[in-house]
N, C-alpha and C. Protein backbone atom coordinates (compact mmCIF):
# COMPACT_ATOMS: atom_id res chain seq x y z
N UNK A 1 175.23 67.86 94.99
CA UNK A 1 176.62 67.79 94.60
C UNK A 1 176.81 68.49 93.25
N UNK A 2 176.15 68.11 92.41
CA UNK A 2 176.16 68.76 90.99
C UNK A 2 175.56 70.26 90.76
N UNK A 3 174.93 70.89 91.90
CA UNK A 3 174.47 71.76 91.85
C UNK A 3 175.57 72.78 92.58
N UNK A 4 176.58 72.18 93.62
CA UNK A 4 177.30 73.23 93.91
C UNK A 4 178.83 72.65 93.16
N UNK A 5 178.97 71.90 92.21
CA UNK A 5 179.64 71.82 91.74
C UNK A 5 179.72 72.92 90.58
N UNK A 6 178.20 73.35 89.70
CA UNK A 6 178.14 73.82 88.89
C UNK A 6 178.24 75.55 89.48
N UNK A 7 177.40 75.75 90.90
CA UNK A 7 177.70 76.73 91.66
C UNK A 7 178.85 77.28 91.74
N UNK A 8 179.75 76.93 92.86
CA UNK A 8 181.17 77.30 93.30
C UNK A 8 182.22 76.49 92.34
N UNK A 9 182.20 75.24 91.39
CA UNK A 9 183.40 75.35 90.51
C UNK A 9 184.25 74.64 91.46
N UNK A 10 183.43 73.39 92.57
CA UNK A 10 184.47 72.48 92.98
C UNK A 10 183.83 71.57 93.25
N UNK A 11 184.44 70.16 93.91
CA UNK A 11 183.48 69.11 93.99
C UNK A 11 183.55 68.89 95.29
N UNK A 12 182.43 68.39 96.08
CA UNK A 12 182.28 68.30 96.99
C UNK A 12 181.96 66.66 97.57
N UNK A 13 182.55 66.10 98.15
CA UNK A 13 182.97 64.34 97.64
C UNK A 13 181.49 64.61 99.16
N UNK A 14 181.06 63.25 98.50
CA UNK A 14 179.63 63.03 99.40
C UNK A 14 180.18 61.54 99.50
N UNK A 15 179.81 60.72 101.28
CA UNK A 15 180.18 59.49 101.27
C UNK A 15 178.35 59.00 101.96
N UNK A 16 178.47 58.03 101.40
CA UNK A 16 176.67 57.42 101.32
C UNK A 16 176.77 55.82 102.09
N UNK A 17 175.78 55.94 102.68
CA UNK A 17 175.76 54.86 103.61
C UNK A 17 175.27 53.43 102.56
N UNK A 18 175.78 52.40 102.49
CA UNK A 18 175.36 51.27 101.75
C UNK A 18 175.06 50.09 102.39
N UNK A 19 174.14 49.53 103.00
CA UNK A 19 173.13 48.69 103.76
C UNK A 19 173.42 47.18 103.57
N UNK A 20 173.50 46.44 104.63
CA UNK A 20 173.97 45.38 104.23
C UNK A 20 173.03 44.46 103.05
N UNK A 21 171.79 45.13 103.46
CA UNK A 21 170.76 44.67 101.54
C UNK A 21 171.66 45.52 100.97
N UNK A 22 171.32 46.22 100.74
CA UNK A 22 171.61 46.74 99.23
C UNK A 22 172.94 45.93 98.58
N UNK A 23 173.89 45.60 99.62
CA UNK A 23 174.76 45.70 99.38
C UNK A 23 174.78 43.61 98.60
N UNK A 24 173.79 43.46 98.80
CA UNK A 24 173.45 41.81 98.26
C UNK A 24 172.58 42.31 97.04
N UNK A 25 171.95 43.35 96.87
CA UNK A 25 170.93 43.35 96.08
C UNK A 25 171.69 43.43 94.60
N UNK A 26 171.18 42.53 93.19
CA UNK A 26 172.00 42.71 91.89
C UNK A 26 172.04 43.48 91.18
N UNK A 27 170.81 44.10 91.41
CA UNK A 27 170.75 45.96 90.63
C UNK A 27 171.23 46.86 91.06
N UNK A 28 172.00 47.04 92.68
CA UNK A 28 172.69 47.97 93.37
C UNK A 28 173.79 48.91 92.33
N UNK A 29 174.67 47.78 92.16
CA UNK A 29 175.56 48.53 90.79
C UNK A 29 175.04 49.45 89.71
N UNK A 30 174.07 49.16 89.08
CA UNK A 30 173.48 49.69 87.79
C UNK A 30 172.90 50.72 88.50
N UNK A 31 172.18 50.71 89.54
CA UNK A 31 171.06 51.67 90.53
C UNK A 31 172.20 53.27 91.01
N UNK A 32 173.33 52.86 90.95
CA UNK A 32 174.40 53.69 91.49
C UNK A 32 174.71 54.63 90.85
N UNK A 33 175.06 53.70 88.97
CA UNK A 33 175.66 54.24 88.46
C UNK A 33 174.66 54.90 87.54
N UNK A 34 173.47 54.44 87.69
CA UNK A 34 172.43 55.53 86.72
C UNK A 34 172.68 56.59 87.06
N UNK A 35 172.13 56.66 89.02
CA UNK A 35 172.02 57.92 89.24
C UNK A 35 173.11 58.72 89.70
N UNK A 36 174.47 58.37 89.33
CA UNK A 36 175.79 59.36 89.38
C UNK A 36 175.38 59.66 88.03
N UNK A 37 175.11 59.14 86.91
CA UNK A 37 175.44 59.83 85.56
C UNK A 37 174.06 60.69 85.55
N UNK A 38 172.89 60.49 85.73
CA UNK A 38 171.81 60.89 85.48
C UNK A 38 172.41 62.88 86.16
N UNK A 39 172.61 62.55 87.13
CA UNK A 39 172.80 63.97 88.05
C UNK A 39 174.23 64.33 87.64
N UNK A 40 175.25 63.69 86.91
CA UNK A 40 176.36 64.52 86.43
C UNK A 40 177.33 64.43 87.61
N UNK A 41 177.58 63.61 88.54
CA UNK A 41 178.22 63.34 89.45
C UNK A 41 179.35 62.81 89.29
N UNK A 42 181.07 62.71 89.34
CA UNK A 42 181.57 61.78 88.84
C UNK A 42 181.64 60.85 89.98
N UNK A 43 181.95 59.16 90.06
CA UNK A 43 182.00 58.55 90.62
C UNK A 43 182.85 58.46 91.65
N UNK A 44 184.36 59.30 91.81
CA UNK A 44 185.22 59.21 92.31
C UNK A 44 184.26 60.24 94.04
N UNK A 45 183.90 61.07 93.52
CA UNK A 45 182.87 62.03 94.67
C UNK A 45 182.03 60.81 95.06
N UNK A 46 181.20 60.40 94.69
CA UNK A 46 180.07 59.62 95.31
C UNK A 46 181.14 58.22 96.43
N UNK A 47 181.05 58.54 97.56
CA UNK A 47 182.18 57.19 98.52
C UNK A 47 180.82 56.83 99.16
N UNK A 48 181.44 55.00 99.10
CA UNK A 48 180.51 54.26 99.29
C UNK A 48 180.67 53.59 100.83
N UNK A 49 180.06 53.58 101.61
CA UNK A 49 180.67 53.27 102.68
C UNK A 49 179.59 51.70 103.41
N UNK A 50 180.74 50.76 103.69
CA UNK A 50 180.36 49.60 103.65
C UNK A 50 180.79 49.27 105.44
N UNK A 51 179.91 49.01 105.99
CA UNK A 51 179.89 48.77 107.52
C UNK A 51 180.92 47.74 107.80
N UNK A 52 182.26 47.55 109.06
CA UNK A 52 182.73 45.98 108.89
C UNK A 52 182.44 45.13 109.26
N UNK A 53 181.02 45.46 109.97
CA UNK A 53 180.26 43.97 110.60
C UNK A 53 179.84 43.16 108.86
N UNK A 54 179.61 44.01 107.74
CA UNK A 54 179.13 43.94 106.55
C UNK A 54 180.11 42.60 105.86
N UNK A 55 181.31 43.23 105.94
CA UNK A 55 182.12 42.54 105.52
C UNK A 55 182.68 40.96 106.00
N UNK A 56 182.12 40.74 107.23
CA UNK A 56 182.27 39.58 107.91
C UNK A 56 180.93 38.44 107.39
N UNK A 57 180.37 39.14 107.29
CA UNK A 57 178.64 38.48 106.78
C UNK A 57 179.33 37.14 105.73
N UNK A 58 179.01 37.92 104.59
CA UNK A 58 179.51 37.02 103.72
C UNK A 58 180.51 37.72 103.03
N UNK A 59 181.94 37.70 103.25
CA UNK A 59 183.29 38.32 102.54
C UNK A 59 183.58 37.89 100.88
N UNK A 60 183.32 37.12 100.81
CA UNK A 60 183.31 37.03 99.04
C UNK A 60 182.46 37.67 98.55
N UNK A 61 181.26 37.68 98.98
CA UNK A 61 180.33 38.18 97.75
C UNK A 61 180.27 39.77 97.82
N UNK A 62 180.56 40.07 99.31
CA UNK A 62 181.39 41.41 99.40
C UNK A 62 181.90 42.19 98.84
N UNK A 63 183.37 41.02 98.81
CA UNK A 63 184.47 41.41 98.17
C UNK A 63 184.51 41.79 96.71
N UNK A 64 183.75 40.50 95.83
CA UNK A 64 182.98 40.71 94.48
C UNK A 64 181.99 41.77 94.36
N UNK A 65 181.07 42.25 94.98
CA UNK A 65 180.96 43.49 95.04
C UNK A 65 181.37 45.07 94.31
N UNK A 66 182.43 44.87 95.86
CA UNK A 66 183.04 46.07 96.26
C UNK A 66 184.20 46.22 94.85
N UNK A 67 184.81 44.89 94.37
CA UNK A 67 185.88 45.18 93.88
C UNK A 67 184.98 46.07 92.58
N UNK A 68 183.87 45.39 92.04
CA UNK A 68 183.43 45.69 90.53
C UNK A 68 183.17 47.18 90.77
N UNK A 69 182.79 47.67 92.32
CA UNK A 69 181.96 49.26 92.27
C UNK A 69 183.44 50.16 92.15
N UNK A 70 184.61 49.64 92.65
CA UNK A 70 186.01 50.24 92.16
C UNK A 70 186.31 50.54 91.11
N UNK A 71 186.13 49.09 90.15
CA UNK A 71 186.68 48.65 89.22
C UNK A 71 185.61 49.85 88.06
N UNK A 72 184.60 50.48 88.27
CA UNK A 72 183.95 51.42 88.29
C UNK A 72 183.80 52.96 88.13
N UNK A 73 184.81 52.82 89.40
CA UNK A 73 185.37 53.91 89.40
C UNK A 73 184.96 54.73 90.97
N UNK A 74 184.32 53.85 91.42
CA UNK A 74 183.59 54.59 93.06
C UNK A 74 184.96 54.13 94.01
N UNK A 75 184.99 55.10 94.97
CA UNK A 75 185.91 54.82 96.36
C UNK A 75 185.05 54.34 97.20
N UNK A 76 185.37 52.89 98.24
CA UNK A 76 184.90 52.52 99.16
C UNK A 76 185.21 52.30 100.44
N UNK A 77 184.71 53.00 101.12
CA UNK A 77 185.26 53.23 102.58
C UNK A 77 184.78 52.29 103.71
N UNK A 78 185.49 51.67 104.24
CA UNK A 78 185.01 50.54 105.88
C UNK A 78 184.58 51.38 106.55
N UNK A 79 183.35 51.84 106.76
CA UNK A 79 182.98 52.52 107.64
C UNK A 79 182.64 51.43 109.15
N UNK A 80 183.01 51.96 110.11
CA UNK A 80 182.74 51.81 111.93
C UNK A 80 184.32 50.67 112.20
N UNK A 81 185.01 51.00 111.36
CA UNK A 81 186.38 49.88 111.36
C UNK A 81 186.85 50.17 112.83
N UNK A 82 186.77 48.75 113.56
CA UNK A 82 186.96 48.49 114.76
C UNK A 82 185.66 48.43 115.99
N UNK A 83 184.52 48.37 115.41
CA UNK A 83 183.44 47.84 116.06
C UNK A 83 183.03 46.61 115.92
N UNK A 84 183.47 45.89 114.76
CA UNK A 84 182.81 44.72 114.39
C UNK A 84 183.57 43.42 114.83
N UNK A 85 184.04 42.51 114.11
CA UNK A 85 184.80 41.13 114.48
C UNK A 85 185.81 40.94 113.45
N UNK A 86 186.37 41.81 112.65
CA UNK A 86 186.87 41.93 111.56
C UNK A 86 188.78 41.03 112.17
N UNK A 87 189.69 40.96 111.62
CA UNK A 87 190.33 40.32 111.91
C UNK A 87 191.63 41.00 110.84
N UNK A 88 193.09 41.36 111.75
CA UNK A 88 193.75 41.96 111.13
C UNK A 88 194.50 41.64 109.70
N UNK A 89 194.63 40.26 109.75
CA UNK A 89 194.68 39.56 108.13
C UNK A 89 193.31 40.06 107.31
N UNK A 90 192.09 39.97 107.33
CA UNK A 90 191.43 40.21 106.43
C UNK A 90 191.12 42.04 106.13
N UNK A 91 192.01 42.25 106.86
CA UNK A 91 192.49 43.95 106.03
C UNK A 91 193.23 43.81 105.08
N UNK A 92 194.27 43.09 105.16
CA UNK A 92 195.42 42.45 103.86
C UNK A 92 194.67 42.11 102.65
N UNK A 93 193.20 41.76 102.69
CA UNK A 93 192.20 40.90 101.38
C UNK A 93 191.38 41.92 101.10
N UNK A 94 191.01 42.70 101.56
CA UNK A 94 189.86 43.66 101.76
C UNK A 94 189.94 44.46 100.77
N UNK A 95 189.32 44.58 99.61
CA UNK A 95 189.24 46.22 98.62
C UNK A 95 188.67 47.05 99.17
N UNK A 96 189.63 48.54 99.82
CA UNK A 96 188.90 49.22 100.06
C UNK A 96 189.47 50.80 99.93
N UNK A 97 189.27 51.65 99.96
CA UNK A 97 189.52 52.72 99.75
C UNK A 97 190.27 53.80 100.82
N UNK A 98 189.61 53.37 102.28
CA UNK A 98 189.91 54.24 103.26
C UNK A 98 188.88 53.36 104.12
N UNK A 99 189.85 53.86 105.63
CA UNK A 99 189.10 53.06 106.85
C UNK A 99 188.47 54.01 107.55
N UNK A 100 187.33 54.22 108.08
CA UNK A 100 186.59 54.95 109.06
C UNK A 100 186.36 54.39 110.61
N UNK A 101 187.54 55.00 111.01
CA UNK A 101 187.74 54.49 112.59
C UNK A 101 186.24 54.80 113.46
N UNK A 102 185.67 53.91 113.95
CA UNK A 102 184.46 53.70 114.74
C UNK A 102 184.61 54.89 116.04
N UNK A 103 183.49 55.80 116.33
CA UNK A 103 183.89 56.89 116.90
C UNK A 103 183.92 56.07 118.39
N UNK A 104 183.57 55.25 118.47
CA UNK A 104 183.86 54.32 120.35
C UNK A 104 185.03 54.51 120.23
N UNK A 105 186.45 54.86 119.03
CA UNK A 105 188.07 54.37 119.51
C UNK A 105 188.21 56.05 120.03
N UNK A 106 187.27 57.14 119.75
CA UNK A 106 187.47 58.92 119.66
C UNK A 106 187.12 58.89 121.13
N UNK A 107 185.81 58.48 121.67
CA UNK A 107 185.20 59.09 122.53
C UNK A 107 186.04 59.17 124.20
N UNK A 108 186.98 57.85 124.15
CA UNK A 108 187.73 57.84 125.43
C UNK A 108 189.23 58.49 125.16
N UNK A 109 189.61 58.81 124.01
CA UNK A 109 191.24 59.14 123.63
C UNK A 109 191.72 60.74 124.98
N UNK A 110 192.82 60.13 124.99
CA UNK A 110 193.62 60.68 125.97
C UNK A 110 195.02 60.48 126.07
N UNK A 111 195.67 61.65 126.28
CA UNK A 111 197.32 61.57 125.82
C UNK A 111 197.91 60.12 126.46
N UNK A 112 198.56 59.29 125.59
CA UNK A 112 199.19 58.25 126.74
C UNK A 112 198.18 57.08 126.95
N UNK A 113 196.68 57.46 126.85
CA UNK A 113 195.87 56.37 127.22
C UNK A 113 195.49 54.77 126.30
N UNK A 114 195.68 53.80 127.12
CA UNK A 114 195.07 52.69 125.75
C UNK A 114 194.29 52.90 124.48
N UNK A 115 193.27 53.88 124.62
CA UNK A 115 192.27 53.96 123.71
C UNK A 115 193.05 55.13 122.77
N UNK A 116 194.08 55.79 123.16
CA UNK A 116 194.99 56.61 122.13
C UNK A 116 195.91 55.52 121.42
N UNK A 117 196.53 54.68 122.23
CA UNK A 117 197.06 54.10 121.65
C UNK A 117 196.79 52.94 120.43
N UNK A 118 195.58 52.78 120.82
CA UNK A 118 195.03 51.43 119.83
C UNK A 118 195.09 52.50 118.53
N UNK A 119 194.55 53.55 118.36
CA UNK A 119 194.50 54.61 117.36
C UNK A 119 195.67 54.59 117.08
N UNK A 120 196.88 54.79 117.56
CA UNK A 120 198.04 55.37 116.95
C UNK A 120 198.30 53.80 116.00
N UNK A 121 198.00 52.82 116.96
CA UNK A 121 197.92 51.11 116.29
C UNK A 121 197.41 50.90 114.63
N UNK A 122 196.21 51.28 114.29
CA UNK A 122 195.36 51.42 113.50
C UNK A 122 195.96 52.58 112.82
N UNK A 123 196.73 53.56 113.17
CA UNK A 123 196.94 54.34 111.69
C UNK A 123 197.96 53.94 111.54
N UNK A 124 199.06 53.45 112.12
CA UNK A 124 200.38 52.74 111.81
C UNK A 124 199.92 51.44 110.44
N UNK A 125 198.59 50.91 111.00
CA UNK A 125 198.14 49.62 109.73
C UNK A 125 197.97 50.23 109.05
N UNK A 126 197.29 51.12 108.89
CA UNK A 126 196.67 51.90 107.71
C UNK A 126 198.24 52.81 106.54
N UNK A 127 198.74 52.96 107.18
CA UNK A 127 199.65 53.51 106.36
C UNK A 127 200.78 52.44 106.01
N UNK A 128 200.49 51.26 106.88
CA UNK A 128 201.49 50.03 106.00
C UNK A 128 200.72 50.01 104.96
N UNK A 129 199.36 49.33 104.64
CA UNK A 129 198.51 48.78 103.85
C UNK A 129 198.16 50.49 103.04
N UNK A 130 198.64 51.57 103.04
CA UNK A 130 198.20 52.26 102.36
C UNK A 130 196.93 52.97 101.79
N UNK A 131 196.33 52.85 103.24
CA UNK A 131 194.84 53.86 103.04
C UNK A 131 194.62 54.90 104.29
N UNK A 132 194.03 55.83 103.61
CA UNK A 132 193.70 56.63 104.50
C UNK A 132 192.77 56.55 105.70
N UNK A 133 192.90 57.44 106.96
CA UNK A 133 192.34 57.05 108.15
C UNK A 133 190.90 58.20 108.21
N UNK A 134 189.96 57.92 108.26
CA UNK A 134 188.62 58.93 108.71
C UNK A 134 188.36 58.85 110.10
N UNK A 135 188.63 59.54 111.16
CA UNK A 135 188.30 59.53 112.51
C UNK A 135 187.11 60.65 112.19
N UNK A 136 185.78 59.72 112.99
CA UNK A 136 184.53 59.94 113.13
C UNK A 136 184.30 60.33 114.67
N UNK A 137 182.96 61.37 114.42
CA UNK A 137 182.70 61.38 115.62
C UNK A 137 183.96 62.36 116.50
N UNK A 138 184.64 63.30 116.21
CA UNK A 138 185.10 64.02 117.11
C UNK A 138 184.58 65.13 117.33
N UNK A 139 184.16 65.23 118.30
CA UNK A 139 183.44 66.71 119.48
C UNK A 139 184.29 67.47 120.10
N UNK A 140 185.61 67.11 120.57
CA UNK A 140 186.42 68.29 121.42
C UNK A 140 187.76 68.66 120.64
N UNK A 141 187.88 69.60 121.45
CA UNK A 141 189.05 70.07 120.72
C UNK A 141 190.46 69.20 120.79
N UNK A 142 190.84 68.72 121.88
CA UNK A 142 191.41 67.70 122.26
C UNK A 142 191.54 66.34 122.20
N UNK A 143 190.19 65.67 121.66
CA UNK A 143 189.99 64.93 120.47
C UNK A 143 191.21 65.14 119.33
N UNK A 144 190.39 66.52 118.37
CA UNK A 144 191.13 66.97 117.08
C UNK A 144 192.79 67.02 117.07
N UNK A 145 193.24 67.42 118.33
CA UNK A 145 194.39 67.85 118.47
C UNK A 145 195.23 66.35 118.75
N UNK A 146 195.01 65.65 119.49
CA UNK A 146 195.16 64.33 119.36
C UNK A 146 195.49 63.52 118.26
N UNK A 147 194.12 63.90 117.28
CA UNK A 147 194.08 62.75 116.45
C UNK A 147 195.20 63.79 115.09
N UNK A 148 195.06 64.69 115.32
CA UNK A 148 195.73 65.58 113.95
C UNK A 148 197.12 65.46 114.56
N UNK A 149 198.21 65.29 115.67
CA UNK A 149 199.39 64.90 116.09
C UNK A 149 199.63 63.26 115.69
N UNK A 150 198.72 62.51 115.67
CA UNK A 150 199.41 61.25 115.69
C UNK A 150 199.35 60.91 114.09
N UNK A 151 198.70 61.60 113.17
CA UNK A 151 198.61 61.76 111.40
C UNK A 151 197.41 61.17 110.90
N UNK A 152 196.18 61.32 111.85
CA UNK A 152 194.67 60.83 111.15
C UNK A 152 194.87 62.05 109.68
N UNK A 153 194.26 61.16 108.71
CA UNK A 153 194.36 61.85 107.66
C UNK A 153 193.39 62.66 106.98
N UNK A 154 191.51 62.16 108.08
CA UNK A 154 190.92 63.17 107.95
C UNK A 154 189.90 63.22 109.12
N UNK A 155 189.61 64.69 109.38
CA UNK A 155 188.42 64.48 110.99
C UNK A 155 187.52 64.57 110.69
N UNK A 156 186.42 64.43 111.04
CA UNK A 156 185.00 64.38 111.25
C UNK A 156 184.23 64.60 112.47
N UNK A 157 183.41 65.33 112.52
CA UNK A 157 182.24 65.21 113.41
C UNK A 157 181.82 66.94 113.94
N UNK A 158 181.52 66.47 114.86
CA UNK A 158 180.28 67.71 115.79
C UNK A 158 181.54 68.59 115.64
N UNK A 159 182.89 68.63 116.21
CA UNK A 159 183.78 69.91 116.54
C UNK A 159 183.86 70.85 115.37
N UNK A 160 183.63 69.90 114.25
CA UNK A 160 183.69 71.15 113.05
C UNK A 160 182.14 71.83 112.67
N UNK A 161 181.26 70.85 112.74
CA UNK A 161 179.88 71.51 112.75
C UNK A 161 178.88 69.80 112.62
N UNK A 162 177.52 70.30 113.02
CA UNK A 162 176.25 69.04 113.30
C UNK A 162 176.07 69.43 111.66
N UNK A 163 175.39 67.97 111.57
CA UNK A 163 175.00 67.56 109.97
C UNK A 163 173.77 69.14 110.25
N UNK A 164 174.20 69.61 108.51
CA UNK A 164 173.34 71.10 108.15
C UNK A 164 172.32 70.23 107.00
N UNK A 165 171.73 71.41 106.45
CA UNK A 165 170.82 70.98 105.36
C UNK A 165 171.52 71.77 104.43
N UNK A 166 171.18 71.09 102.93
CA UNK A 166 172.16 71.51 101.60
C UNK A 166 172.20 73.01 101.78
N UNK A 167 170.63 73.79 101.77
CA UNK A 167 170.65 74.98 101.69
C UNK A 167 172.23 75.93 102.79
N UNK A 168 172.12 75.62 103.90
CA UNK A 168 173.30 76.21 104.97
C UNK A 168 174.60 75.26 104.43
N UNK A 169 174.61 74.54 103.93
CA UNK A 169 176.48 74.11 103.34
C UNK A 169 176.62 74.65 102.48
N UNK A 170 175.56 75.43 101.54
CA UNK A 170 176.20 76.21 100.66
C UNK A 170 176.42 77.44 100.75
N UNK A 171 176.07 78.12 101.58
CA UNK A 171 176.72 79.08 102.95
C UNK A 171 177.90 79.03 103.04
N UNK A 172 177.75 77.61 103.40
CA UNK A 172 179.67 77.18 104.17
C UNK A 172 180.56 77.08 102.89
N UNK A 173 180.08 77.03 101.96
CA UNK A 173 181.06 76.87 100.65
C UNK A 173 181.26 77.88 100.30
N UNK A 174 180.24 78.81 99.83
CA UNK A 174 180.69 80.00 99.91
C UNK A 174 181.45 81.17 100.41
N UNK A 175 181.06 81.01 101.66
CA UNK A 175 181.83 81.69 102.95
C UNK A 175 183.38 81.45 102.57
N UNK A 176 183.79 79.64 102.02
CA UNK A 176 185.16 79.12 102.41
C UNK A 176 185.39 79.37 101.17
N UNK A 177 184.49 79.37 99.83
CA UNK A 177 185.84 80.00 98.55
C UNK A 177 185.65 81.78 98.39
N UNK A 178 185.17 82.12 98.93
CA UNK A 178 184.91 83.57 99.02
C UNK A 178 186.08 84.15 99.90
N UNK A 179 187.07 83.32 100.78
CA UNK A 179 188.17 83.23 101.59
C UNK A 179 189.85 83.27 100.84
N UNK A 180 189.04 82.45 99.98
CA UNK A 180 190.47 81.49 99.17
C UNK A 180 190.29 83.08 97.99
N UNK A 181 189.71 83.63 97.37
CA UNK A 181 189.60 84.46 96.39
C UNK A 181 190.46 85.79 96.71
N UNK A 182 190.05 86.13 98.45
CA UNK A 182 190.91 87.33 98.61
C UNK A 182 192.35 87.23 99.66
């Protein structure tokens, strides 16, 4: 991150998987924030992404958590939101940054179909409660086109490209401000 920040002259927000240990463990916080400052990272780039089976576990100590890694300055994202047992009031309590729709709601979507509709459901919450939507996991084009008509606010997955190694994304960065220049 800090290397193609210092490279290309933009930031490139990285979201990191956070384990339901870690996410109990008491040095997690300090462990975070060493190594955003150590590497020159600002915190707002580093998104922390907290599973919602995670959040059902134990929700206070969670919640205490999540609020202090905010309060911080990190964004935290519900990642697999709508796989777990989560319950639509405890979105109302929840600190969180942005929801990451579970790619099981992507894989059946179809114009008109239930599994479109629960989506259109879920970004309607999301924009009462005021966070942004991450649809994961999209492979077709019709997927994208779907989810970019009903106002997902950002896509993800295989249709845009399979996880690369740093060396080939900075290819892709290049390639894309080498675009924006002419």
């Amino acid at each position: 991150m800090k290397r193609w920040h210092d490279t290309f002259g933009i930031s490139v927000p990285i979201s990191v998987n956070v384990s339901r240990v870690d996410i109990n463990d008491p040095d997690m916080s300090d462990f975070i924030i060493s190594l955003v400052e150590r590497n020159g990272i600002p915190k707002r780039d580093y998104l922390l992404e907290i599973t919602e089976s995670a959040y059902t576990d134990n929700s206070n100590q969670i919640i205490a958590v999540v609020n202090n890694l905010r309060e911080k300055g990190f964004r935290v994202e519900m990642d697999d939101f709508g796989s777990g047992y989560s319950s639509l009031n405890m979105l109302t309590t929840l600190p969180i940054d942005a929801l990451k729709l579970d790619r099981a709601f992507i894989n059946n979507i179809a114009p008109k179909n239930k599994e479109m509709r629960m989506v259109e459901l879920i970004l309607e919450i999301a924009e009462f409660l005021k966070v942004p939507v991450i649809a994961e996991g999209v492979e077709t084009k019709e997927q994208y086109e779907l989810l970019k008509a009903a106002g997902c606010d950002v896509i993800q997955g295989y249709y845009f490209s399979r996880p690369v190694p740093p060396e080939d994304f900075s290819k892709l960065i290049e390639k894309d401000t080498s675009k924006r220049t002419t």
